[in-house]
C-alpha atoms as a PDB file:
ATOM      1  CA  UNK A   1       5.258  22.690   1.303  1.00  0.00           C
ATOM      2  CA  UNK A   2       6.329  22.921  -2.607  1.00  0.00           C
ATOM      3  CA  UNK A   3       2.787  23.095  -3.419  1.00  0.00           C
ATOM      4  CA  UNK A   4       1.193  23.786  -6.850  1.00  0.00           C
ATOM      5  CA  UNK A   5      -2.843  23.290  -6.604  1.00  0.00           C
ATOM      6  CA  UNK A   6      -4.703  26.465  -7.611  1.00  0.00           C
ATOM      7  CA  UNK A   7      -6.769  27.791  -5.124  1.00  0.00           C
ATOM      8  CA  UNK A   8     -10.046  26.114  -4.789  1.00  0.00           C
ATOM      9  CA  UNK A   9      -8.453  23.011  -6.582  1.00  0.00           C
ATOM     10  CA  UNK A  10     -11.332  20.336  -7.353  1.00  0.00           C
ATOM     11  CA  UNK A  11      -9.275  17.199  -6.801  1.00  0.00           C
ATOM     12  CA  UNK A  12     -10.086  14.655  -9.620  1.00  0.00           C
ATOM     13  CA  UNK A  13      -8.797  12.056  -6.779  1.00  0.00           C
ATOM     14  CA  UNK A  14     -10.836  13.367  -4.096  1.00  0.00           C
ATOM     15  CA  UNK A  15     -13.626  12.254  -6.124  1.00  0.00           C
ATOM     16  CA  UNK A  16     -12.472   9.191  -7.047  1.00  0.00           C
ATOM     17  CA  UNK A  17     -12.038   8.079  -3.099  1.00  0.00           C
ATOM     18  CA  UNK A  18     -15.520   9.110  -2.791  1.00  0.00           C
ATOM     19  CA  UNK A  19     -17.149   7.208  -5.775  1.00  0.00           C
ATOM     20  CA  UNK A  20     -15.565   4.073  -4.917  1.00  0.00           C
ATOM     21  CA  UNK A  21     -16.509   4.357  -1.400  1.00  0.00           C
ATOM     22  CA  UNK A  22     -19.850   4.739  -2.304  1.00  0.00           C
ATOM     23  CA  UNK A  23     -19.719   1.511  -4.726  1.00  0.00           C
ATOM     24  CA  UNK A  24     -20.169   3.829  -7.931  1.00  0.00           C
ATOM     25  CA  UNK A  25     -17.044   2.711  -9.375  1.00  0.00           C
ATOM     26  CA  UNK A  26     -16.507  -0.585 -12.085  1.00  0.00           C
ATOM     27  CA  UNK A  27     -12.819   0.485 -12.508  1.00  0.00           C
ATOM     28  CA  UNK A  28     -12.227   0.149  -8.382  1.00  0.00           C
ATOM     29  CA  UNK A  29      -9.095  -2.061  -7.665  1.00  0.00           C
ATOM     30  CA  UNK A  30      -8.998  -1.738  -3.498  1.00  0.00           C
ATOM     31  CA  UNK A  31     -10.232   0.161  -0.947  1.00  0.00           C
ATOM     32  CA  UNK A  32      -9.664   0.233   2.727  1.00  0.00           C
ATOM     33  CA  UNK A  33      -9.451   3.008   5.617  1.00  0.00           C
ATOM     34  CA  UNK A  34      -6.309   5.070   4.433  1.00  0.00           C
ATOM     35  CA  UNK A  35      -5.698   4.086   0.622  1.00  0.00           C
ATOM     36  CA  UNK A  36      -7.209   3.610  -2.322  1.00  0.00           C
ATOM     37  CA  UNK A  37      -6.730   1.671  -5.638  1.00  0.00           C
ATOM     38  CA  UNK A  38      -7.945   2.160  -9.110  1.00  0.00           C
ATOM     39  CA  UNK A  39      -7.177   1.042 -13.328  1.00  0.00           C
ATOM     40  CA  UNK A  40      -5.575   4.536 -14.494  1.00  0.00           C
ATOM     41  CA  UNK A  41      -7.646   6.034 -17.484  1.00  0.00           C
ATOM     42  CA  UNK A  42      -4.449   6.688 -19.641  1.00  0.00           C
ATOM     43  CA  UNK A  43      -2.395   3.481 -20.369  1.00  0.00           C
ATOM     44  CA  UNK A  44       1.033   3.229 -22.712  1.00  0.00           C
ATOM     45  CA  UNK A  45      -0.028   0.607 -25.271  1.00  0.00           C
ATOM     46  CA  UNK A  46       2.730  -1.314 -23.940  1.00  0.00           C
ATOM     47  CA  UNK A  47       1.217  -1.428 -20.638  1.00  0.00           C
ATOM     48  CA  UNK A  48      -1.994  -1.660 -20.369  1.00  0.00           C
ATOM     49  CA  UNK A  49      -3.341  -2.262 -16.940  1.00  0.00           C
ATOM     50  CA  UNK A  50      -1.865   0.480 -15.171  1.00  0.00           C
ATOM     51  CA  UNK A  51      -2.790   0.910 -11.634  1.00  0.00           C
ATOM     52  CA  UNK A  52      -2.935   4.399  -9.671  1.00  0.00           C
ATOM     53  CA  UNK A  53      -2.558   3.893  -5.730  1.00  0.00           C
ATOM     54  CA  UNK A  54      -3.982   7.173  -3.812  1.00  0.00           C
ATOM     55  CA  UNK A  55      -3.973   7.886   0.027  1.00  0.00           C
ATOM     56  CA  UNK A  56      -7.622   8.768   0.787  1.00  0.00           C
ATOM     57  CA  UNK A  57      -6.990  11.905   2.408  1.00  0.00           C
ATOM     58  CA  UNK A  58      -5.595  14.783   0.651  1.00  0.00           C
ATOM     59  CA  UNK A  59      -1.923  15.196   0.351  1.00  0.00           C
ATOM     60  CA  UNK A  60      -0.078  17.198  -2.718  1.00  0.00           C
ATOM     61  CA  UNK A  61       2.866  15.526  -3.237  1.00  0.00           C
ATOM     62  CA  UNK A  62       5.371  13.148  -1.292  1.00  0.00           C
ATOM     63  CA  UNK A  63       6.412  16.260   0.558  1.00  0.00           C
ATOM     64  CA  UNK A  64       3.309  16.163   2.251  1.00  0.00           C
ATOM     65  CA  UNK A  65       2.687  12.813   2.909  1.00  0.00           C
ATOM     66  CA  UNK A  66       3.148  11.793   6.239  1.00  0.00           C
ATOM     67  CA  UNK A  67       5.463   8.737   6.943  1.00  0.00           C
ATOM     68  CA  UNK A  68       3.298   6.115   8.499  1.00  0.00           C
ATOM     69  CA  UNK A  69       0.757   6.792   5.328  1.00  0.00           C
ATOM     70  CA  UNK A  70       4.048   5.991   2.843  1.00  0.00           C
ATOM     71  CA  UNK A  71       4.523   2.924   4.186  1.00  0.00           C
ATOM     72  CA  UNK A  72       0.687   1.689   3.699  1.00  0.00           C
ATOM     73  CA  UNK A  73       0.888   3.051   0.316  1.00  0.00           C
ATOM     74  CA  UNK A  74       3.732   1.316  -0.525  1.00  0.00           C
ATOM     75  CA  UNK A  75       2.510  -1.887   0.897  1.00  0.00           C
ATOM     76  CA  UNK A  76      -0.842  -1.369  -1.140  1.00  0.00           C
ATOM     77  CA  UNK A  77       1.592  -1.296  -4.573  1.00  0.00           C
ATOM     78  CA  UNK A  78       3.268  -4.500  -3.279  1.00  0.00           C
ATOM     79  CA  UNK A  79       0.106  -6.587  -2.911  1.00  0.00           C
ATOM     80  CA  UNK A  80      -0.662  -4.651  -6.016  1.00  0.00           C
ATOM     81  CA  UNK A  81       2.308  -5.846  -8.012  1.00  0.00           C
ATOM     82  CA  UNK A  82       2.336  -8.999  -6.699  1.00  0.00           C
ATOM     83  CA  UNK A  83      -1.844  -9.554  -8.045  1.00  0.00           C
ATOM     84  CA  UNK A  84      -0.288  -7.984 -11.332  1.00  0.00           C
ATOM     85  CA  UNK A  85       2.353 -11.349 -11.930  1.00  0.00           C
ATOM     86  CA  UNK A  86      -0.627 -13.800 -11.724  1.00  0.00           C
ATOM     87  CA  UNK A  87      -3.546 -11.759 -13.078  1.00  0.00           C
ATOM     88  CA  UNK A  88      -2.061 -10.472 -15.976  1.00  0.00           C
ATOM     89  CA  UNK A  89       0.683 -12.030 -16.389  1.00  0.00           C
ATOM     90  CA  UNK A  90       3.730 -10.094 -16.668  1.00  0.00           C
ATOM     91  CA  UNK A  91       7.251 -10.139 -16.534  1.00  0.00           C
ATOM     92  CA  UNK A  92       8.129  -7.555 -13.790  1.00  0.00           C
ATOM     93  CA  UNK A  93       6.569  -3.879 -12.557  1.00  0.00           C
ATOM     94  CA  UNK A  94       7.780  -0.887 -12.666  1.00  0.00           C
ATOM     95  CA  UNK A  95       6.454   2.012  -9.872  1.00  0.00           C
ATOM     96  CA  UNK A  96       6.258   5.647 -10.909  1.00  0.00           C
ATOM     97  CA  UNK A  97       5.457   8.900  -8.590  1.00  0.00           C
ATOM     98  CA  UNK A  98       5.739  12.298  -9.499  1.00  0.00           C
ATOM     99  CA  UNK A  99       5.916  15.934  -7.752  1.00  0.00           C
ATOM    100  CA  UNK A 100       5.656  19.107  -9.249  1.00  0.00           C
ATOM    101  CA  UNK A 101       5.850  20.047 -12.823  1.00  0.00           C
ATOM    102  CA  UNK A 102       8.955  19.970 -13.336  1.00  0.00           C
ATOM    103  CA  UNK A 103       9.106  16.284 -11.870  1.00  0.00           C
ATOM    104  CA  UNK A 104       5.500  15.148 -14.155  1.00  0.00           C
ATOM    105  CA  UNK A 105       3.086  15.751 -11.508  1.00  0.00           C
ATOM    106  CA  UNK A 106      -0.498  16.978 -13.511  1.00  0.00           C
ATOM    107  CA  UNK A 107      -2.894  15.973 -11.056  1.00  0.00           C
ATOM    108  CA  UNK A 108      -2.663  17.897  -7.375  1.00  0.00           C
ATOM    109  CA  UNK A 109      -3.308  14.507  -4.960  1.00  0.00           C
ATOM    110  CA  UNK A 110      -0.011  12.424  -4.460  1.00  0.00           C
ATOM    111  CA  UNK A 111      -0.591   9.127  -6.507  1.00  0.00           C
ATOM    112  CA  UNK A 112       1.828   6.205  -7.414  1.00  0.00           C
ATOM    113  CA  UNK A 113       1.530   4.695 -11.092  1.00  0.00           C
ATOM    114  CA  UNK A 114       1.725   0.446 -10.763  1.00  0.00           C
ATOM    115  CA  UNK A 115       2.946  -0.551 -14.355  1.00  0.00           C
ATOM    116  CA  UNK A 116       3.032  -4.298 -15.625  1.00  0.00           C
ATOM    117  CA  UNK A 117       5.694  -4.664 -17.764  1.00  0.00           C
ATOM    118  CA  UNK A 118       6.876  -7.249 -20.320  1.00  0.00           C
ATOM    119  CA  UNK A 119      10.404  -8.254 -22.085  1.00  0.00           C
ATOM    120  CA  UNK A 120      10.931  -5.871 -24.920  1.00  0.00           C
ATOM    121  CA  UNK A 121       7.612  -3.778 -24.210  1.00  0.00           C
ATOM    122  CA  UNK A 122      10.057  -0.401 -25.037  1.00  0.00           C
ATOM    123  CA  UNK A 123       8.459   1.372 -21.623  1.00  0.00           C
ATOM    124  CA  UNK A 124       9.869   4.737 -21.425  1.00  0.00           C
ATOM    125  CA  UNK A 125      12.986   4.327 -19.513  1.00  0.00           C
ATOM    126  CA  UNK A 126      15.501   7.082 -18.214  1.00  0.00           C
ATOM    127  CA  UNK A 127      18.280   7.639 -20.147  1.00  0.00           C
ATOM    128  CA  UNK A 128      21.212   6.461 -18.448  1.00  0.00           C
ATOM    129  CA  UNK A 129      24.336   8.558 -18.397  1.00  0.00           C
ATOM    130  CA  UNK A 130      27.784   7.030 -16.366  1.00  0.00           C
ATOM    131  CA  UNK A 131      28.484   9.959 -13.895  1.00  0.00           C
ATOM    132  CA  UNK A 132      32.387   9.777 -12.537  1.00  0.00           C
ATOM    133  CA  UNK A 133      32.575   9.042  -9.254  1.00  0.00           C
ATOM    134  CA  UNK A 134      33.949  12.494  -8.535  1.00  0.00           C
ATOM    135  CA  UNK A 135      30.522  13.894  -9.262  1.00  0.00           C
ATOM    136  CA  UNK A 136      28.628  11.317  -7.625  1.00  0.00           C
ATOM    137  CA  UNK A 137      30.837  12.029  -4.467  1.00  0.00           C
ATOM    138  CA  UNK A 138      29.922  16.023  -4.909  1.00  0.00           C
ATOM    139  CA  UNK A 139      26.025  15.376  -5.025  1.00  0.00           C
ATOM    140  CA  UNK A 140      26.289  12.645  -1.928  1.00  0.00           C
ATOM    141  CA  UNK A 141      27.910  15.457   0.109  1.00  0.00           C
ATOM    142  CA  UNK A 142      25.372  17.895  -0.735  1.00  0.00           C
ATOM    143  CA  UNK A 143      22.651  15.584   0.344  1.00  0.00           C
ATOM    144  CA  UNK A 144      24.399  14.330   3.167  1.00  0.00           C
ATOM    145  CA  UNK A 145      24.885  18.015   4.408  1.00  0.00           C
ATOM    146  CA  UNK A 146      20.869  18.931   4.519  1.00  0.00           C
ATOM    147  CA  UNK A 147      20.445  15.355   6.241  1.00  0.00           C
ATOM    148  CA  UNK A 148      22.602  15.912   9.150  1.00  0.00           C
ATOM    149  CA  UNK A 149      21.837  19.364   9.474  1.00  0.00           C
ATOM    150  CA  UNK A 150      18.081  18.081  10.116  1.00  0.00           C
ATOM    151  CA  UNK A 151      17.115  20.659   7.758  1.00  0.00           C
ATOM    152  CA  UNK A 152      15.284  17.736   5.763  1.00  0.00           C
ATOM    153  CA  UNK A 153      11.300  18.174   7.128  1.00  0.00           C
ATOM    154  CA  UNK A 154      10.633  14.792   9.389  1.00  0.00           C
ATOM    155  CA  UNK A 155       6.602  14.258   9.285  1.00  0.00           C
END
């Protein structure tokens, strides 16, 4: 669903998963059954370090993904994060996943970015806007709607 690959896509990440299994890989971070860490080749200067966390079978985008594989993944960045304050060491983490071009997304294998960050490193951040709460209460309903309708996909 909401997928963007071109056919006969040559996952970058596919390859990765298969390197690392086979030992061919310096840059490895953690492997097990289901996921997959690595360093990520392209780093901000102001935070270097950056680790990509994959799931080792094929999935787009979090649309894909299938619940129980979301939660390993997410405990994969936590152990991640949590190596980054004493390895590196720095003052928080931020976590970063993309889908679709419009949302970032350049490579076609869901991934999530592990970023050590640092007091006044000048990371991109979002802009911040104050939205009314008039607003806020328009998008909740919206949302709320397509959740209690079910109409939401539960893998």
């Amino acid at each position: 669903m909401y997928n963007h690959a071109p056919e006969n896509y040559d996952c970058p990440f596919c390859r990765i998963v298969r390197e690392i299994a086979a030992g061919g890989r310096p840059d490895s971070v953690f492997q097990d059954s289901t996921v997959t860490a690595f360093m990520s080749l392209h780093d901000p200067s102001n935070a270097l370090g950056h680790v990509i966390i994959i799931p080792n079978g094929h999935y787009e985008n979090i649309y894909d993904l299938p619940i129980p594989l979301a939660a390993e993944l997410h405990a994969c960045s936590r152990a991640v994060a949590l190596a980054m304050k004493i390895a590196y060491p720095c003052d928080g983490v931020t976590l970063r996943q993309n889908n679709e071009p419009a949302g970032g997304q350049d490579v076609w294998h869901y991934h999530l970015h592990v970023y050590p960050r640092y007091v006044g490193d000048n990371f991109p951040r979002v802009v911040k806007t104050v939205t009314s709460e008039e607003k806020r209460a328009g998008y909740a309903k919206r949302l709320r709607a397509q959740l209690e309708n079910r109409s939401v996909p539960d893998k």
